[in-house]
Structure formats: structure tokens, C-alpha cells
N, C-alpha and C. Protein backbone atom coordinates (compact mmCIF):
# COMPACT_ATOMS: atom_id res chain seq x y z
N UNK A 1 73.16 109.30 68.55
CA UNK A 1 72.83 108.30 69.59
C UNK A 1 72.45 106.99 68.92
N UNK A 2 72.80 106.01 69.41
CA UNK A 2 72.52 104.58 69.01
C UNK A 2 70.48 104.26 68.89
N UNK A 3 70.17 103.72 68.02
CA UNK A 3 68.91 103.11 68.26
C UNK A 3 68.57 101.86 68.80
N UNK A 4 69.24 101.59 69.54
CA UNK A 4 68.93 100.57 70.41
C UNK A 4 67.77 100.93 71.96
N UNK A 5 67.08 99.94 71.82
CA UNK A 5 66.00 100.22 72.61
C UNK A 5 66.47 99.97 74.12
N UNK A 6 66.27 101.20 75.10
CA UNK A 6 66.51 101.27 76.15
C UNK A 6 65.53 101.37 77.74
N UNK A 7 65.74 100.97 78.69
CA UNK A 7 64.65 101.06 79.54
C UNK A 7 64.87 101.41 80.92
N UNK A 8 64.13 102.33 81.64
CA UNK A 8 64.61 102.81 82.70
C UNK A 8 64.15 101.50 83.89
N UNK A 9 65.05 101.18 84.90
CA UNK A 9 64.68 99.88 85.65
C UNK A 9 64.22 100.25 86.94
N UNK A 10 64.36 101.44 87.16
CA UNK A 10 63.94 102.37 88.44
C UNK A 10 62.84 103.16 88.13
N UNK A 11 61.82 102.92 87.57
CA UNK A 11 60.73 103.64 87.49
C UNK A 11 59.91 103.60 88.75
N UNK A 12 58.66 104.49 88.89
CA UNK A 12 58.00 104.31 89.47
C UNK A 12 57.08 103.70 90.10
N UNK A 13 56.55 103.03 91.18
CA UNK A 13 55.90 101.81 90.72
C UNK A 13 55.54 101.33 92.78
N UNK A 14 54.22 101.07 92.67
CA UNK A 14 53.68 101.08 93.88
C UNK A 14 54.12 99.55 94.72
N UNK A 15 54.97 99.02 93.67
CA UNK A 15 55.53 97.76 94.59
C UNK A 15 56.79 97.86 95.00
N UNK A 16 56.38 96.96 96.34
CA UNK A 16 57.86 97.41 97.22
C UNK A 16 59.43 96.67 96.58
N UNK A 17 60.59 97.43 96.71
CA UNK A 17 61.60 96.80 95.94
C UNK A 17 62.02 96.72 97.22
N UNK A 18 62.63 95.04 97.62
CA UNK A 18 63.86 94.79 98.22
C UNK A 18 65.17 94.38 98.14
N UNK A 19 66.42 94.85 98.83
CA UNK A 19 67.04 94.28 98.17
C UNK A 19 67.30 92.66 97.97
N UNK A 20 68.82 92.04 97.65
CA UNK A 20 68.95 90.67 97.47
C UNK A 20 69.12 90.10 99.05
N UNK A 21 69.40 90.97 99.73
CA UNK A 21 69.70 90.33 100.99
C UNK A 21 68.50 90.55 102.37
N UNK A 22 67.45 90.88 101.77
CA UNK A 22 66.18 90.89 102.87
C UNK A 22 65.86 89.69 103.39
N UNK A 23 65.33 89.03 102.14
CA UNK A 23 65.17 87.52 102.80
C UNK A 23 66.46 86.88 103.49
N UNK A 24 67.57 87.01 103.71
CA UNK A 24 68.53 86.51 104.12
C UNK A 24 68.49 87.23 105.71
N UNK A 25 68.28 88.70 105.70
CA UNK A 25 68.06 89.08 106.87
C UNK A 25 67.00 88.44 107.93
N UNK A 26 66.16 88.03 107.16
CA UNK A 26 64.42 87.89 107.86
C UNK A 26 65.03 86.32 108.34
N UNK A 27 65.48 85.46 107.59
CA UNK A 27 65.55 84.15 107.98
C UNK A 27 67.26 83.79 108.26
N UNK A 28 68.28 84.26 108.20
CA UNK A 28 69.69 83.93 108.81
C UNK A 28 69.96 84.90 109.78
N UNK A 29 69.68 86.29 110.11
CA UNK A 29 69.22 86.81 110.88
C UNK A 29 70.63 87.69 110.48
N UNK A 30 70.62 89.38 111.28
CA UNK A 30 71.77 89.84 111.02
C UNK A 30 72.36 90.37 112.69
N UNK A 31 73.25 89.49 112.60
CA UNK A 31 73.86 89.89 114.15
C UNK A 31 74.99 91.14 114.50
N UNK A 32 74.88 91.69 115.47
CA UNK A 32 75.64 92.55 115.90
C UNK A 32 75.99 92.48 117.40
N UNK A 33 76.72 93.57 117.61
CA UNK A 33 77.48 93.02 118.97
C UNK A 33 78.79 93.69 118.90
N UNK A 34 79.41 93.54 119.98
CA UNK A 34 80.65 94.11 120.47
C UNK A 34 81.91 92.88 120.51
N UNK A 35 83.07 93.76 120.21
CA UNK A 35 84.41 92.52 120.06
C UNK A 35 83.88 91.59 119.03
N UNK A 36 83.69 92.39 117.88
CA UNK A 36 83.83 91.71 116.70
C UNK A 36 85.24 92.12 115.59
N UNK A 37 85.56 91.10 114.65
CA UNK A 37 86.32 91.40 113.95
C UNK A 37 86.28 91.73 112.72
N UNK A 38 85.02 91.50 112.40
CA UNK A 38 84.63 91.46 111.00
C UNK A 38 83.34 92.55 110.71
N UNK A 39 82.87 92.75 109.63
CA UNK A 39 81.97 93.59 109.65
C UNK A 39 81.23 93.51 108.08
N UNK A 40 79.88 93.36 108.22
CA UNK A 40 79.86 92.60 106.44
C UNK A 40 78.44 94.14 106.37
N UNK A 41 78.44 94.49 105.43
CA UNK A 41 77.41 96.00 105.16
C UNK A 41 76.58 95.32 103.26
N UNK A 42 75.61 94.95 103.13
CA UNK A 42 75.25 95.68 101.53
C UNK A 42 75.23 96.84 101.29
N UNK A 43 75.78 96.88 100.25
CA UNK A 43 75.06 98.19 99.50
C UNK A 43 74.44 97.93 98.52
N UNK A 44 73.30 98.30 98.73
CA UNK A 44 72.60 97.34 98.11
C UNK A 44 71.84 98.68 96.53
N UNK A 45 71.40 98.14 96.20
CA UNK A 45 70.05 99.30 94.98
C UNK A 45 71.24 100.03 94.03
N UNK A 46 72.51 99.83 94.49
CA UNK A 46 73.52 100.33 93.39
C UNK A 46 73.56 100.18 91.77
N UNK A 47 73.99 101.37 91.12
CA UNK A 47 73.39 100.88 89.66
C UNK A 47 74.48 100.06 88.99
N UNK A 48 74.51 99.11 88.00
CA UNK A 48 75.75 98.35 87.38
C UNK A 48 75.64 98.34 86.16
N UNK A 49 76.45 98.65 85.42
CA UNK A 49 76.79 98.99 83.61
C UNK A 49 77.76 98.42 83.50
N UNK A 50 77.18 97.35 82.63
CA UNK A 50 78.38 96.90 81.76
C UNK A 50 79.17 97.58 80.28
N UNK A 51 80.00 97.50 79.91
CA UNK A 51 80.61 98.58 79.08
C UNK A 51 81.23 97.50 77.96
N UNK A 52 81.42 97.54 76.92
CA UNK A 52 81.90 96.41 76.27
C UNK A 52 82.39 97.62 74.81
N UNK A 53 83.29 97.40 74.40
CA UNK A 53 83.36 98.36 72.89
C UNK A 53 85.20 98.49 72.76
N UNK A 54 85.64 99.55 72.17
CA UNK A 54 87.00 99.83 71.82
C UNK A 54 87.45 100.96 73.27
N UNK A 55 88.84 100.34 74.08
CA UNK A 55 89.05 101.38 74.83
C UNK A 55 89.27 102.36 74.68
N UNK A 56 89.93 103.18 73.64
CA UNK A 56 89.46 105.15 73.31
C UNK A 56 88.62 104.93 73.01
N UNK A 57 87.57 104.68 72.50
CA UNK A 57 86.27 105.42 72.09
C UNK A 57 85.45 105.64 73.51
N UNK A 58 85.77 104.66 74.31
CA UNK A 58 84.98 104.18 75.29
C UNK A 58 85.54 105.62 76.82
N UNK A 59 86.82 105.07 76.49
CA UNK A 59 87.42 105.95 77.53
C UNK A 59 87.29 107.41 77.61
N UNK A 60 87.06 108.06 76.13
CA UNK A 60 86.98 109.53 75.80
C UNK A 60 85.20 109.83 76.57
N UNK A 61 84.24 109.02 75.88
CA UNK A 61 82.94 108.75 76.34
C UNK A 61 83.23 108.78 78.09
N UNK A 62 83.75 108.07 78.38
CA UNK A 62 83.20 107.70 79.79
C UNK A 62 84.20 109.40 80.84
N UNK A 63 84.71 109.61 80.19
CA UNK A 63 85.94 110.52 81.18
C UNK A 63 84.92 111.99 80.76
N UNK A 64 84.62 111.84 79.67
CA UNK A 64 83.68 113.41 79.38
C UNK A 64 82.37 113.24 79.92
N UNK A 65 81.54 112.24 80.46
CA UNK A 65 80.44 111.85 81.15
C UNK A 65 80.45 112.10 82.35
N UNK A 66 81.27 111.04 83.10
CA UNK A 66 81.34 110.23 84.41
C UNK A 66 82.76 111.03 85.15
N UNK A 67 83.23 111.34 84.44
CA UNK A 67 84.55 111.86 84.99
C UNK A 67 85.88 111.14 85.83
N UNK A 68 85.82 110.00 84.88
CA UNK A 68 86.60 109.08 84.98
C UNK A 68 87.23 108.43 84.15
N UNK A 69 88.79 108.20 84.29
CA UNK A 69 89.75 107.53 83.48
C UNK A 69 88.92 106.22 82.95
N UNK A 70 88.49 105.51 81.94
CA UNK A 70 88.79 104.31 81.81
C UNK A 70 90.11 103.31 82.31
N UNK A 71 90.00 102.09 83.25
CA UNK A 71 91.33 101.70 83.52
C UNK A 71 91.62 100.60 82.18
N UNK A 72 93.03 101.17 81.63
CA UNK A 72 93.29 100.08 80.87
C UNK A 72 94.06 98.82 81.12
N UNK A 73 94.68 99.14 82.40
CA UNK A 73 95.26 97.74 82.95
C UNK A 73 94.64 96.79 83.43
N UNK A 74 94.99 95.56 83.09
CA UNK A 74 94.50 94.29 83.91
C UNK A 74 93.90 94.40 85.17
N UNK A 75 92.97 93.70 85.58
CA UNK A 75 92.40 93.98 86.87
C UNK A 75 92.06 95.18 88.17
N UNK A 76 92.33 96.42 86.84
CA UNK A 76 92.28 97.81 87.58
C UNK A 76 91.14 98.00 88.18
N UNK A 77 91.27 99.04 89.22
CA UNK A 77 89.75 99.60 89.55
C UNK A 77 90.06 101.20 90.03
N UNK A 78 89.37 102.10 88.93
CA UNK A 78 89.26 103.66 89.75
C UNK A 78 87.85 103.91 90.52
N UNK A 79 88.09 104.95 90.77
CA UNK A 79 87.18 105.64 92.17
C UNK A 79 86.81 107.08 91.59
N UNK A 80 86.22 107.19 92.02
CA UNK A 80 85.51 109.23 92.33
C UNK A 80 86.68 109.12 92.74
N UNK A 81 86.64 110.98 93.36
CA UNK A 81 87.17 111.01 94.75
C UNK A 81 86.30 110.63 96.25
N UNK A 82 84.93 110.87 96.09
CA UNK A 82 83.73 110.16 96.70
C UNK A 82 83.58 108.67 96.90
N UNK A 83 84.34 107.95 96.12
CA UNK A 83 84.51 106.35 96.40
C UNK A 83 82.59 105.83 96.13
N UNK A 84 82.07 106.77 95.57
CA UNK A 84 80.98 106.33 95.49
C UNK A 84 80.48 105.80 93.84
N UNK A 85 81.52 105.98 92.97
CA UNK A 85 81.67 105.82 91.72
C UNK A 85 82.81 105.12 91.07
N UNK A 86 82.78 104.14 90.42
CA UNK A 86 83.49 102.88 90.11
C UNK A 86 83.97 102.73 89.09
N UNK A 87 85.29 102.37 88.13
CA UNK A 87 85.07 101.62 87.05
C UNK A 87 85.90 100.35 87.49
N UNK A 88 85.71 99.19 86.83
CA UNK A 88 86.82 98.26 86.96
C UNK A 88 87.08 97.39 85.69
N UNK A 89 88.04 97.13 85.33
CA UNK A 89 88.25 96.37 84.34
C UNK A 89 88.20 94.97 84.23
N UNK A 90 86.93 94.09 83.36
CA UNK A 90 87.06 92.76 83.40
C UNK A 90 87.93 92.21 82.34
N UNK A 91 87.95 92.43 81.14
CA UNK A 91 88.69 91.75 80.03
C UNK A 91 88.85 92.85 79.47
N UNK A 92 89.63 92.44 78.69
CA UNK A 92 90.34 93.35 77.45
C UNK A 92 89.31 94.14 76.91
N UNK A 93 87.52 94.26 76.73
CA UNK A 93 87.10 95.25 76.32
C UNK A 93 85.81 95.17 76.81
N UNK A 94 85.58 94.86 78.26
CA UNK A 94 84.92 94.69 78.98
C UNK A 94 85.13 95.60 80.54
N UNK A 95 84.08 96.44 81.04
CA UNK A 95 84.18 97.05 82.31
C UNK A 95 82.63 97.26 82.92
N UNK A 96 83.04 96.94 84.11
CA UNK A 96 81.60 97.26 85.21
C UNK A 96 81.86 98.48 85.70
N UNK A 97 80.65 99.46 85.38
CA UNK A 97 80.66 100.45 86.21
C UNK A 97 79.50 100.38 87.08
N UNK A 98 79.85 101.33 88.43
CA UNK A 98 79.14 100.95 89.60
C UNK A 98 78.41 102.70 89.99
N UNK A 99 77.29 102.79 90.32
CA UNK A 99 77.35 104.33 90.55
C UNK A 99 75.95 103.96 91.42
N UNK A 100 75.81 105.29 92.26
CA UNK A 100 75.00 104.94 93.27
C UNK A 100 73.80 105.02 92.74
N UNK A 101 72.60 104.24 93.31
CA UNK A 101 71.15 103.85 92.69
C UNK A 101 70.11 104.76 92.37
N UNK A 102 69.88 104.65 90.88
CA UNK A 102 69.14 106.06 90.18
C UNK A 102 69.88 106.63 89.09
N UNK A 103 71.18 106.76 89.47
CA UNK A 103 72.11 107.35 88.50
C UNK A 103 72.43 106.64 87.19
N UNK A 104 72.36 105.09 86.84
CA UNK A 104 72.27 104.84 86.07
C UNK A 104 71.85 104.26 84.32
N UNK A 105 70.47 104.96 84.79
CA UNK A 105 69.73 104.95 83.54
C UNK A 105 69.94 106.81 82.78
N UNK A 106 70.16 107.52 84.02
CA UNK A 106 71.11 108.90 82.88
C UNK A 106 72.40 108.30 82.42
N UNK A 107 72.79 107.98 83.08
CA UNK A 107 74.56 107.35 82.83
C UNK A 107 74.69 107.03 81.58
N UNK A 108 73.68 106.09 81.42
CA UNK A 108 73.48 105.13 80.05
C UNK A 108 73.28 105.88 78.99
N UNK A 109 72.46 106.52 79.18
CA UNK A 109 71.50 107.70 78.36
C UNK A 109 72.43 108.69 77.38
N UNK A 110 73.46 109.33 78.25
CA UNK A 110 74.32 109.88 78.51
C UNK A 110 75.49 109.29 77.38
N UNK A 111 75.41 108.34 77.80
CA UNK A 111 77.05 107.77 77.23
C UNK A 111 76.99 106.92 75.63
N UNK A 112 75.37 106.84 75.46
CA UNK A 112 74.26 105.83 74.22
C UNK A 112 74.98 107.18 73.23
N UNK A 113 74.57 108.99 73.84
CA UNK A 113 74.68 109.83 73.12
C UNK A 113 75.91 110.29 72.47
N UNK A 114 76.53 110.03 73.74
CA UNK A 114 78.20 110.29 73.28
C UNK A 114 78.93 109.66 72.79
N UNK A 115 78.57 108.37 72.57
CA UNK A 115 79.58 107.27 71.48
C UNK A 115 78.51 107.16 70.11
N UNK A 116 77.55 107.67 70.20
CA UNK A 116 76.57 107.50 68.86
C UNK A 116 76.93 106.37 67.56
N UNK A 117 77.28 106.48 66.69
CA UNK A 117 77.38 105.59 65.97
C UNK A 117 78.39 104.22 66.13
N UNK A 118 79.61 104.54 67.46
CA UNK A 118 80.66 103.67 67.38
C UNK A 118 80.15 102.46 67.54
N UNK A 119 80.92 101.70 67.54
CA UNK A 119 80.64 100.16 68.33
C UNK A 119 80.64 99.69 69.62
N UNK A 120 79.48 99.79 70.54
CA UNK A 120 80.09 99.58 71.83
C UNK A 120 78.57 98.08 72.15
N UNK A 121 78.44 98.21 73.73
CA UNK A 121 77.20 97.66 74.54
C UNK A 121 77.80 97.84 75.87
N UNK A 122 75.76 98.46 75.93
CA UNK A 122 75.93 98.87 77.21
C UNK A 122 74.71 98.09 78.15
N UNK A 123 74.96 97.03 79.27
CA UNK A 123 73.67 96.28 79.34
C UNK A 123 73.79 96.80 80.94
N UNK A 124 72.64 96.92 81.13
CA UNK A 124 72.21 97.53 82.98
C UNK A 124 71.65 95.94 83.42
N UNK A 125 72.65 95.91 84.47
CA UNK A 125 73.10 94.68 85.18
C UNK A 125 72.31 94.54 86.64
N UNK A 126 71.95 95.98 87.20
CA UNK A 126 71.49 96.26 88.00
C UNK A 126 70.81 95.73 89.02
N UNK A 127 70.02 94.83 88.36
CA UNK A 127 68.81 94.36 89.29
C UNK A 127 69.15 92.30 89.35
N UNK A 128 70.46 92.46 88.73
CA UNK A 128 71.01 90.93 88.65
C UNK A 128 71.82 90.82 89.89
N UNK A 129 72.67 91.96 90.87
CA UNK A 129 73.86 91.43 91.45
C UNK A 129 73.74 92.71 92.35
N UNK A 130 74.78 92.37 93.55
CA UNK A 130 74.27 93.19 94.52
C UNK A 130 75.96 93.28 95.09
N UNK A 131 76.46 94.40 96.22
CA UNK A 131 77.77 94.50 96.42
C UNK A 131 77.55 94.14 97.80
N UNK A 132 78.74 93.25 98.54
CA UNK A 132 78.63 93.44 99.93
C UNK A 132 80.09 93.83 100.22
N UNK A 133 79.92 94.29 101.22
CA UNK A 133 81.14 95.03 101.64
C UNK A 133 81.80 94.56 103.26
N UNK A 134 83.16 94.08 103.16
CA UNK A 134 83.87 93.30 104.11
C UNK A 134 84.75 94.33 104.96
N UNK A 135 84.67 94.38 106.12
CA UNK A 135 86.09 95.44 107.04
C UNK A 135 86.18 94.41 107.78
N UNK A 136 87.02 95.27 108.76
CA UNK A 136 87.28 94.54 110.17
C UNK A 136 89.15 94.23 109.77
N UNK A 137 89.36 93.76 111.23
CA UNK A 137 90.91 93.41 111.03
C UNK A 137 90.76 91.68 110.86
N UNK A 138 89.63 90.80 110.70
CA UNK A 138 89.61 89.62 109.96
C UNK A 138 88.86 89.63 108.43
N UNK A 139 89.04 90.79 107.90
CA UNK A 139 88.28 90.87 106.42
C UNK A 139 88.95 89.65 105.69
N UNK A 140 90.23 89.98 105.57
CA UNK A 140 91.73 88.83 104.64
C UNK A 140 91.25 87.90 104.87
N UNK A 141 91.33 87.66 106.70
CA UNK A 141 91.74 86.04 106.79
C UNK A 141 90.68 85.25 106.60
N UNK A 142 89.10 86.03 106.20
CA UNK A 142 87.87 85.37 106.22
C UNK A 142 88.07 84.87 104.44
N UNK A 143 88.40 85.63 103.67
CA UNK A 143 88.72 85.86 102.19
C UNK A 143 89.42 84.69 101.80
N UNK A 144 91.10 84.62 103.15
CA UNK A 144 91.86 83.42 102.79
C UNK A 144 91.01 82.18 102.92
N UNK A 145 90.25 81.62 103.75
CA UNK A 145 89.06 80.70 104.03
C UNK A 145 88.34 80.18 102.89
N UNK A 146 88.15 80.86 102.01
CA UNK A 146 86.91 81.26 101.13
C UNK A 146 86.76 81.06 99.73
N UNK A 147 88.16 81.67 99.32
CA UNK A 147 88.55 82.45 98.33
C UNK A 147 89.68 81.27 97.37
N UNK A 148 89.84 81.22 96.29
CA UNK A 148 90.94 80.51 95.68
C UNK A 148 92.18 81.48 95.18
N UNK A 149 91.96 82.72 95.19
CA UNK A 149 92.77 83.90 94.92
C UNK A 149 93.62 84.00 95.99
N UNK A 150 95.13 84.61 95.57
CA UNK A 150 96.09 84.82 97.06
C UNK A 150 95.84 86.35 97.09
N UNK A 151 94.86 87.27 98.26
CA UNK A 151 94.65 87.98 98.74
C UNK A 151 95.64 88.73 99.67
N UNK A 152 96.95 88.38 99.51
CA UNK A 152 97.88 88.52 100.60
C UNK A 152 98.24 90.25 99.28
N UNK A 153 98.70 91.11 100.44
CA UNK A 153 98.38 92.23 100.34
C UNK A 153 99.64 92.67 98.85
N UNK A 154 100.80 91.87 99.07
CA UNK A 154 101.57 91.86 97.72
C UNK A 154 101.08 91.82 96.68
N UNK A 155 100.17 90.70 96.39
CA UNK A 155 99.50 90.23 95.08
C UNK A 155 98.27 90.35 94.88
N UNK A 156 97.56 91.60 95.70
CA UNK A 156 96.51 92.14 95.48
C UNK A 156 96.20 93.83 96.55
N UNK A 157 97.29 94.65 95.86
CA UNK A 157 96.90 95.71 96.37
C UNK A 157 95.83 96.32 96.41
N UNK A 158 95.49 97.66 96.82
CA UNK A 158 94.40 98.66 97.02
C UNK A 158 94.05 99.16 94.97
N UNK A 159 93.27 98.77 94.96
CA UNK A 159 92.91 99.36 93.55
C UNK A 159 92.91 98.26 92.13
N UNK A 160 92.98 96.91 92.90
CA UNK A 160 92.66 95.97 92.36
C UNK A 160 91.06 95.29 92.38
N UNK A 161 90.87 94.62 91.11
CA UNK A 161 89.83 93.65 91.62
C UNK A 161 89.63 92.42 90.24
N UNK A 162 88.99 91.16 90.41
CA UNK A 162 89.17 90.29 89.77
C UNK A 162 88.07 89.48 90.39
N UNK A 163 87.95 88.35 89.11
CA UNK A 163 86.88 87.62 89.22
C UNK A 163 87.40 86.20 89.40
N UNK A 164 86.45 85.94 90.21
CA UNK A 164 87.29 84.35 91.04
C UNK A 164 86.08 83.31 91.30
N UNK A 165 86.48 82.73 91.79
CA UNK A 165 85.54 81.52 92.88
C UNK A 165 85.34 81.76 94.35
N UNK A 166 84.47 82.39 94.88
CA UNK A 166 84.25 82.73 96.14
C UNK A 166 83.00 81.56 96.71
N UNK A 167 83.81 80.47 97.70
CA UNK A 167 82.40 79.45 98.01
C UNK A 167 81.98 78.94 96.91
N UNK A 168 82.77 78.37 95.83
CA UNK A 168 82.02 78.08 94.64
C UNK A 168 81.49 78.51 93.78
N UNK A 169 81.21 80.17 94.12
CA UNK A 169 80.07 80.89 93.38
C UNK A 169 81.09 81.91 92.68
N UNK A 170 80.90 82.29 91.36
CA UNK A 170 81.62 83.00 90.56
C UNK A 170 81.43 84.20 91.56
N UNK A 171 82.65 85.00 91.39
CA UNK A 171 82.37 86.47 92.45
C UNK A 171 83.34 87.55 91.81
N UNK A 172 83.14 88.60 92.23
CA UNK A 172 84.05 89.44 91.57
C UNK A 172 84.51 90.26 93.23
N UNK A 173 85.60 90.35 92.96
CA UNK A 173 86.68 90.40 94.41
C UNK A 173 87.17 91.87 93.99
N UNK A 174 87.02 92.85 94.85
CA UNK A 174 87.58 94.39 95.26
C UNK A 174 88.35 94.84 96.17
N UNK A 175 89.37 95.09 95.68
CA UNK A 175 89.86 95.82 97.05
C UNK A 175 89.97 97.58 96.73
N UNK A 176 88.98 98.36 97.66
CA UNK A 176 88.78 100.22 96.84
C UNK A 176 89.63 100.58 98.11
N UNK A 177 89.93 99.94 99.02
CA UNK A 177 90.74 101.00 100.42
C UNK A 177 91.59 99.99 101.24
N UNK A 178 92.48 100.42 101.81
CA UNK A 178 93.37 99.59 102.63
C UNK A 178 92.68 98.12 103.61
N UNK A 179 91.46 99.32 104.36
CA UNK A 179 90.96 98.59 105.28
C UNK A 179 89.52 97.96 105.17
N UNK A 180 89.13 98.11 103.71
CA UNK A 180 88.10 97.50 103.09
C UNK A 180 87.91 96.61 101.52
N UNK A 181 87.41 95.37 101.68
CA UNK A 181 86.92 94.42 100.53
C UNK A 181 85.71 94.78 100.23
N UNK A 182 85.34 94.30 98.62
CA UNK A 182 84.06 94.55 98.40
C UNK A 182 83.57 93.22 97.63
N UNK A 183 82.70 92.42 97.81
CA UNK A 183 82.13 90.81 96.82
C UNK A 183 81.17 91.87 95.81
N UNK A 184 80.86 91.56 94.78
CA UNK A 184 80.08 91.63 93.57
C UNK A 184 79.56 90.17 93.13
N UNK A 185 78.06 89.78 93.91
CA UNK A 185 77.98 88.84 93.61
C UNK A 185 76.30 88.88 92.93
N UNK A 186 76.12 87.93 92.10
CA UNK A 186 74.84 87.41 91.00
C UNK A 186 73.73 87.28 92.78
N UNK A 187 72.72 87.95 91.89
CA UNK A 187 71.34 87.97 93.45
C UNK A 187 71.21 86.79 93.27
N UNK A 188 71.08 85.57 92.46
CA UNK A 188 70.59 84.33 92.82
C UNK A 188 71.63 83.61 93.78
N UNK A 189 73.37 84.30 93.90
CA UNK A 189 73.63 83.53 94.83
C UNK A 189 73.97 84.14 96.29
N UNK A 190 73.17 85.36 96.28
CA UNK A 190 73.35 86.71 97.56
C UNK A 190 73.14 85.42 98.84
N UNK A 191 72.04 85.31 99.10
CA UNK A 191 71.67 84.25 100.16
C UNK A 191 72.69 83.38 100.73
N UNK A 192 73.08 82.70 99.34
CA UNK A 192 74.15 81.45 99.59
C UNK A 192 75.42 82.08 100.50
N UNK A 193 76.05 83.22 99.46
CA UNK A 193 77.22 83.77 99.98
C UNK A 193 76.89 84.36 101.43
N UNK A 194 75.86 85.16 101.70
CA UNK A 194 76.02 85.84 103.03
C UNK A 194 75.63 84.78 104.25
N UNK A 195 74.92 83.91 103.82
CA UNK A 195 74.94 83.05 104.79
C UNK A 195 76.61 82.01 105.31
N UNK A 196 77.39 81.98 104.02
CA UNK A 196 78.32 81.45 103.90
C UNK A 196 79.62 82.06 104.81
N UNK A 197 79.28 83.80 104.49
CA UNK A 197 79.86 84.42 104.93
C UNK A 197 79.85 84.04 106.67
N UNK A 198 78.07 84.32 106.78
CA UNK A 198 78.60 84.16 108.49
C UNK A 198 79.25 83.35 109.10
N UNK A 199 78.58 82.01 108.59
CA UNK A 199 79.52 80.86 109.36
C UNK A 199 80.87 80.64 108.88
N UNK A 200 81.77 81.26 108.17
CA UNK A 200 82.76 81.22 108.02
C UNK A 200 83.21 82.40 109.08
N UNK A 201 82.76 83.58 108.99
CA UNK A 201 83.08 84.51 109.95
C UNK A 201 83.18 84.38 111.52
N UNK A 202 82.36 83.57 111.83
CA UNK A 202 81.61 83.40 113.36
C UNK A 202 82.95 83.20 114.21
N UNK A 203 83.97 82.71 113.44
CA UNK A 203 85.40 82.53 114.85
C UNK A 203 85.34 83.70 115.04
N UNK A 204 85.32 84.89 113.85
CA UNK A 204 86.21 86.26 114.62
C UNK A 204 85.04 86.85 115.13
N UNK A 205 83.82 86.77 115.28
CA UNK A 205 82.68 87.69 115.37
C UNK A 205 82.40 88.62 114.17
N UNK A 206 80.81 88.41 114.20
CA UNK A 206 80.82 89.25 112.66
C UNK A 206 79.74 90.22 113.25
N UNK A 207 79.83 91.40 112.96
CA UNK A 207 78.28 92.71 112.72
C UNK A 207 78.42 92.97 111.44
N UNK A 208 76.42 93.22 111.46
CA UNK A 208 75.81 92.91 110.06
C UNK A 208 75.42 94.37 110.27
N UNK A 209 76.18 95.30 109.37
CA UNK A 209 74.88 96.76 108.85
C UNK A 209 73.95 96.71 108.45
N UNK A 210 72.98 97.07 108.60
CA UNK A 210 72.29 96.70 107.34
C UNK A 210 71.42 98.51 107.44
């Protein structure tokens, strides 16, 4: 195992954690309603690992762990079969993995042990960036609005994702299912974007999960 000093970010601890989009709830408010087209959800407390090192070393590590291919193509993204577990590829030796909240300080733990001496980094991103998640039959056309990427379903199928300019704000753009987008965006600009989101949304009608 590597000696690099590691730290669990989910410990215990009598103060309340919220997520990036509370204050956005409390003061832009989250609307719902009927005959909407759009539909915007966080998921929020999700864990995020960044992965950085040689793709076999990395890929053997992560597939005997996590139980998942490393993607080596450009702008890939795999899944569980649960869709609740992520990898995606940013650069040539760079990947975000996504796994649901808690799971990733074993993950780390886990994977520190199984590449032991190689060359990698693994930094928990976690508590920097938050996912929101887009449906509806105006998900696209809110995206086309928005977005500097051509989202048109040719040049960005199901199992893609990439990092762009969303509203100005660096974003990382998903597509995990036909009829669903996912933003990966930095918590300092959660606020900006979901507020951005609504009033861009508001022609088609938007409901907020929360």
C-alpha cells in the first residue's frame, strides 16, 4: 500500500452536513407542479475519486475492486448494472469515479492497497462538486440553450460524457440513459447553475426533487 496520508471525509461528527444545493432551495425555491417538461433531481452526498496513473495498472486495480472496466476511450462513461456506480474518462490518464455516499473512503482504501507501489493519485473530490440530474422530454433542448457542446443525439450518445462550458461555468456533461442527463458541477458554482437552470427551464415547466 502507498504511504501517502489519507483521510476519511465522512466521519462522524455532530454537525449538520448539507448539501450544495440547500441554500439554493431555501432562497430560489424548488418548484413542482403538473405539465412540466423538465425535471432537475440532486444527488447529492455522492462520493468522487479522482484516478490519475497508467491505464493497466489502474484498470486491473479498479475491475478487481469496483468491478468495473476502466473506459479507455475518449469521453467514455461505464455503469454498474445498478447505474449507481460510475467511471468516466477525462484525459488520457485521468478518470472520475462516482459511487454512492460513504463508499468512498473504502474505495480508496481499497484501491491505495491494490496498486501499492505503482504510480498512480487518488484525490477524494467529494465534498468539492455535486451531480444534478436532468429528464423530461425538454432535458436537450434546455442543454441546447446552455451548453456550447452539440448535444444532438448523433454526436453525443448514451454512454458519453465530457467537459464543457455550461452558463460559463466549467461542467462536466453525462449522458448514463436515453432519457436522462447528468451536470457534475464545482459546489462554489451549484447555486449559480441551478438557479440558471430554472430560468432557463421555466418555458417548458420545471419540477425540482429534492
Amino acid at each position: 500500500m502507498s504511504n501517502a496520508a489519507t483521510f476519511d471525509t465522512r466521519t462522524d461528527t455532530a454537525v449538520p452536513v448539507e448539501s450544495p444545493l440547500a441554500y439554493s432551495y431555501r432562497h430560489s425555491g424548488a418548484p413542482r407542479g403538473s405539465g412540466y417538461r423538465l425535471k432537475l433531481r440532486e444527488r447529492a452526498m455522492l462520493g468522487h475519486l479522482i484516478l490519475r496513473g497508467g491505464a493497466i495498472v489502474l484498470d486491473e486495480a479498479v475491475r478487481d475492486v469496483l468491478g468495473l472496466n476502466l473506459p479507455g476511450q475518449p469521453q467514455a462513461l461505464v455503469q454498474d448494472a445498478s447505474g449507481e456506480r460510475s467511471i468516466q474518462w477525462l484525459s488520457p490518464d485521468e478518470w472520475l469515479v462516482i459511487v454512492p455516499g460513504g463508499e468512498e473512503f473504502p474505495l480508496e482504501t481499497k484501491l491505495r492497497e491494490h496498486l501499492g507501489s505503482a504510480h498512480f493519485a487518488i484525490s477524494d473530490v467529494s465534498g468539492g462538486q455535486t451531480l444534478i440530474e436532468l429528464s423530461g422530454e425538454a432535458a436537450r433542448e434546455l442543454l441546447m440553450k446552455t451548453v456550447i457542446y452539440d448535444v444532438h443525439p448523433s454526436n453525443f450518445p448514451v454512454g458519453k460524457g465530457v467537459t464543457t462550458v455550461f452558463a460559463k461555468a466549467t461542467t462536466i456533461i453525462r449522458r448514463p440513459s436515453e432519457d436522462r442527463w447528468e451536470l457534475v458541477v464545482r459546489r462554489s458554482f451549484a447555486d449559480y447553475c441551478y438557479r440558471w437552470l430554472l430560468d432557463a427551464g421555466a418555458e417548458f415547466g420545471v419540477n425540482v426533487e429534492q
